[in-house]
Structures are given as structure tokens and as C-alpha cells.
C-alpha atoms as a PDB file:
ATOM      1  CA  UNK A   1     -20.526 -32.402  78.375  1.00  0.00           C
ATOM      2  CA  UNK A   2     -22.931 -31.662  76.150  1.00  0.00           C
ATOM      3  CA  UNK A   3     -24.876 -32.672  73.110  1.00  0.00           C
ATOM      4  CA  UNK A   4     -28.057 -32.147  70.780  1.00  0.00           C
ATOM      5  CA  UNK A   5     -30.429 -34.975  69.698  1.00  0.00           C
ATOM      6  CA  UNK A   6     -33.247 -35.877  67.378  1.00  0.00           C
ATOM      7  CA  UNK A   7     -36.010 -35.585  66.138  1.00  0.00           C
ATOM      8  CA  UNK A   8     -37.961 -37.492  68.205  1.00  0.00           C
ATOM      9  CA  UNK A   9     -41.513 -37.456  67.598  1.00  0.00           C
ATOM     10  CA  UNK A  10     -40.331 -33.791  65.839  1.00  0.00           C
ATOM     11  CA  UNK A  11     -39.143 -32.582  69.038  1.00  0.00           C
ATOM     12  CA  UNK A  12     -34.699 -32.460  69.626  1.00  0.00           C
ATOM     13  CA  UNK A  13     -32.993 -32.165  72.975  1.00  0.00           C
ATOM     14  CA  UNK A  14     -30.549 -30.087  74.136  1.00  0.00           C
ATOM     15  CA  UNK A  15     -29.211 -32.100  76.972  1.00  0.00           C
ATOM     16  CA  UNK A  16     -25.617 -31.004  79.029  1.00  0.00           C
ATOM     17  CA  UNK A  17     -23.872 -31.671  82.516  1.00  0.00           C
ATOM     18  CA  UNK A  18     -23.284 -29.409  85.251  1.00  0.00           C
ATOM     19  CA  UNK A  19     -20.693 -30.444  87.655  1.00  0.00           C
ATOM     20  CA  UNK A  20     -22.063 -30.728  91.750  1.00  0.00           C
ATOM     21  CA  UNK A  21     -19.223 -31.821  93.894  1.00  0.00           C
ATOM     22  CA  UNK A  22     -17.828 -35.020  92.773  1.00  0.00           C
ATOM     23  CA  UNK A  23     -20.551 -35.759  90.963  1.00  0.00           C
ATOM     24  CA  UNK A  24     -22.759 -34.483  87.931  1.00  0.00           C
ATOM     25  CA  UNK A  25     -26.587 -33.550  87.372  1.00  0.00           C
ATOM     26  CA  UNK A  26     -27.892 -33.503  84.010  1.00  0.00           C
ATOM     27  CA  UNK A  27     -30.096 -31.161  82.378  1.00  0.00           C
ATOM     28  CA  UNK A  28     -32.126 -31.275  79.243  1.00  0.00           C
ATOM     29  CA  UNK A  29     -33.999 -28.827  77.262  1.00  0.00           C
ATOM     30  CA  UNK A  30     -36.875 -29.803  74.872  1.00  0.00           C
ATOM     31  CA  UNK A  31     -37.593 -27.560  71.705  1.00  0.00           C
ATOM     32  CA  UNK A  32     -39.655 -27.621  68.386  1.00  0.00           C
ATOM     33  CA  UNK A  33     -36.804 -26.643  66.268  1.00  0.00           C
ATOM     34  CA  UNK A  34     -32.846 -28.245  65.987  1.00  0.00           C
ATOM     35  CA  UNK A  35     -30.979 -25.839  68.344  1.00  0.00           C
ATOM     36  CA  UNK A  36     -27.723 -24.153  67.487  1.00  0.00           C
ATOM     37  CA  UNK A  37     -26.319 -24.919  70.872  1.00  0.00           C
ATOM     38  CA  UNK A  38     -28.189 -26.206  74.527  1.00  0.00           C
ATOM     39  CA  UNK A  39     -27.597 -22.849  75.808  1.00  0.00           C
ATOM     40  CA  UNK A  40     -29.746 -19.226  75.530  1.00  0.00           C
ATOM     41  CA  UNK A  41     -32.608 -21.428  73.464  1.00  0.00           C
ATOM     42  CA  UNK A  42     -36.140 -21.227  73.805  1.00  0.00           C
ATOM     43  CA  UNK A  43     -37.115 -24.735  74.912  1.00  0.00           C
ATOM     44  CA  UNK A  44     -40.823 -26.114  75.516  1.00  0.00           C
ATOM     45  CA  UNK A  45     -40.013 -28.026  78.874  1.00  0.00           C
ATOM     46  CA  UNK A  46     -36.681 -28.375  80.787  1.00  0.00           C
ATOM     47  CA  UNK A  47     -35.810 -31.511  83.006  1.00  0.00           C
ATOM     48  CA  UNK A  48     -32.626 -32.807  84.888  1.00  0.00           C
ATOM     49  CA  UNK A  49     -31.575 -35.816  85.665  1.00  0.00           C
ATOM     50  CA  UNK A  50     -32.694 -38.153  88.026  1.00  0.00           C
ATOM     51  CA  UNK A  51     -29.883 -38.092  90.408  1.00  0.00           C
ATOM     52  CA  UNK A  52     -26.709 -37.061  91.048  1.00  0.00           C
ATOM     53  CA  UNK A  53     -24.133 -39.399  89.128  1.00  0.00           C
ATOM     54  CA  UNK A  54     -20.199 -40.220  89.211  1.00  0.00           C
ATOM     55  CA  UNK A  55     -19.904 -39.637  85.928  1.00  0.00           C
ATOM     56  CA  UNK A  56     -20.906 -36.700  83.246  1.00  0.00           C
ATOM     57  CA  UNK A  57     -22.239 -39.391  80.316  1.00  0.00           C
ATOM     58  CA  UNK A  58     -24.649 -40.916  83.067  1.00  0.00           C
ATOM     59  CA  UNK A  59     -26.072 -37.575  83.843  1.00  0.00           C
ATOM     60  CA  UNK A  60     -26.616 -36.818  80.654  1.00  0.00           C
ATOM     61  CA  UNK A  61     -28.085 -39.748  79.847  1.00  0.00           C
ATOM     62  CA  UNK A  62     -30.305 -39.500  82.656  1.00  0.00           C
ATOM     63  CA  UNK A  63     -31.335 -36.093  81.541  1.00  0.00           C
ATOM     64  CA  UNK A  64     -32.033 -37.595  77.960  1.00  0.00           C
ATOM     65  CA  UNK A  65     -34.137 -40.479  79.176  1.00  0.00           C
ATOM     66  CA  UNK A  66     -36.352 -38.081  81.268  1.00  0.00           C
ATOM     67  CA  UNK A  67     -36.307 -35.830  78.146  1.00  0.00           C
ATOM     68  CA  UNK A  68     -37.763 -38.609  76.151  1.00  0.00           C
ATOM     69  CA  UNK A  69     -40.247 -39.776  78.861  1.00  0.00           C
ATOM     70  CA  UNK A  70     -41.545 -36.243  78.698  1.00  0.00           C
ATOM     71  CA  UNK A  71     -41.874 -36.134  74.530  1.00  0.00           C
ATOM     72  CA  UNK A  72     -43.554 -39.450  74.703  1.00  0.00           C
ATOM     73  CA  UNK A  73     -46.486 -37.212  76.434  1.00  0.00           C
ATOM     74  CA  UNK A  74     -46.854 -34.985  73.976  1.00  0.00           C
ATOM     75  CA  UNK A  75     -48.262 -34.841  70.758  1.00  0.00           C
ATOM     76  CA  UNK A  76     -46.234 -35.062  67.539  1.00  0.00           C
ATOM     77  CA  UNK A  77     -44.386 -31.758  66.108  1.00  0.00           C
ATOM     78  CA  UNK A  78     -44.294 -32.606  63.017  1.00  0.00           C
ATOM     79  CA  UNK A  79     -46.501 -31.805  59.797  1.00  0.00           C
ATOM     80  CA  UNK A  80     -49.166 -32.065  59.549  1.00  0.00           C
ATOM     81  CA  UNK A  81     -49.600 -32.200  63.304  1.00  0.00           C
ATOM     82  CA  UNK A  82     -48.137 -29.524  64.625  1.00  0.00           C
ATOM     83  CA  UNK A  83     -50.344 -26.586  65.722  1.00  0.00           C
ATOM     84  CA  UNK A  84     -48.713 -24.280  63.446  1.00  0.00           C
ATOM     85  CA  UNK A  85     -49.924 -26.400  60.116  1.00  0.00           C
ATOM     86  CA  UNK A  86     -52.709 -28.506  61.915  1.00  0.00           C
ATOM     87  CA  UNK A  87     -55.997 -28.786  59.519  1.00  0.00           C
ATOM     88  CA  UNK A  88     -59.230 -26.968  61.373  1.00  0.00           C
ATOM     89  CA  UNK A  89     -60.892 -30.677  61.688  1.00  0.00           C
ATOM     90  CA  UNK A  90     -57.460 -31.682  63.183  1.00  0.00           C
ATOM     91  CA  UNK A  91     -57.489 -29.549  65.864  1.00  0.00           C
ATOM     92  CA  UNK A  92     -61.009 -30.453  67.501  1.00  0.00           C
END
């Protein structure tokens, strides 16, 4: 399972399942730009799911809610505060 979310913040996730077993782990890729697919992307940070889970839509929720833990420490991607279009006072 797989899927693509966002923006949040200006940031999308690329989030999928990998099965373990029985069981599924979920992964999730952060990036500054709408992905084509969750695989071969650049991404900022990568997490995975918290545990190991019965089924594939708890893993990747999982992965998705650690995902968004990790955006809500960052700063916001989006004009004009992104460092790519961030005013010289703005970046101080």
C-alpha cells in the first residue's frame, strides 16, 4: 500500500507498507516538492512506523502520523519562508 499526501506546512509525504511476516511496517518519506511516486525520490527525512501492525492501512498510518510529528518541527516550506525565497532580514 501506498500513497502521497499534502501539503502540510508545504512539506507532502510519501508514505508505503512493507510486508514483515504477518505483519506490516510503515515507512514515510518527507520532501519539499509533490512526488511522482514514494519510490527513487529525494526526501528531507525518512521515518517508519511505530510498530509492527496486522494490517497495511495501520502501518501506514503510523508512518504518516510520525511523518507529521516530524513536519510539525520544522519550519514552513512555503513562500515566503522557504530558504530558497526567504527575505535577507528573514533569515537572521
Amino acid at each position: 500500500m501506498e500513497r502521497i499526501t499534502g501539503p502540510v506546512k508545504g512539506y507532502y509525504i510519501a508514505a508505503y507498507t512493507v510486508e514483515s511476516g504477518d505483519e506490516f511496517v510503515g515507512f514515510a518519506k518527507i520532501c519539499i516538492s509533490q512526488p511522482d511516486s514514494v519510490h527513487n525520490i529525494n526526501a528531507q527525512h525518512k521515518v517508519r512506523s511505530y510498530h509492527l501492525y496486522s494490517t497495511e492501512s495501520q502501518a501506514l498510518e503510523s508512518a504518516e502520523f510520525r511523518a507529521r510529528e516530524t513536519i510539525a518541527g520544522l519550519p514552513a516550506n512555503w513562500h515566503p519562508f522557504n530558504l530558497d525565497s526567504m527575505m535577507d532580514s528573514l533569515r537572521k
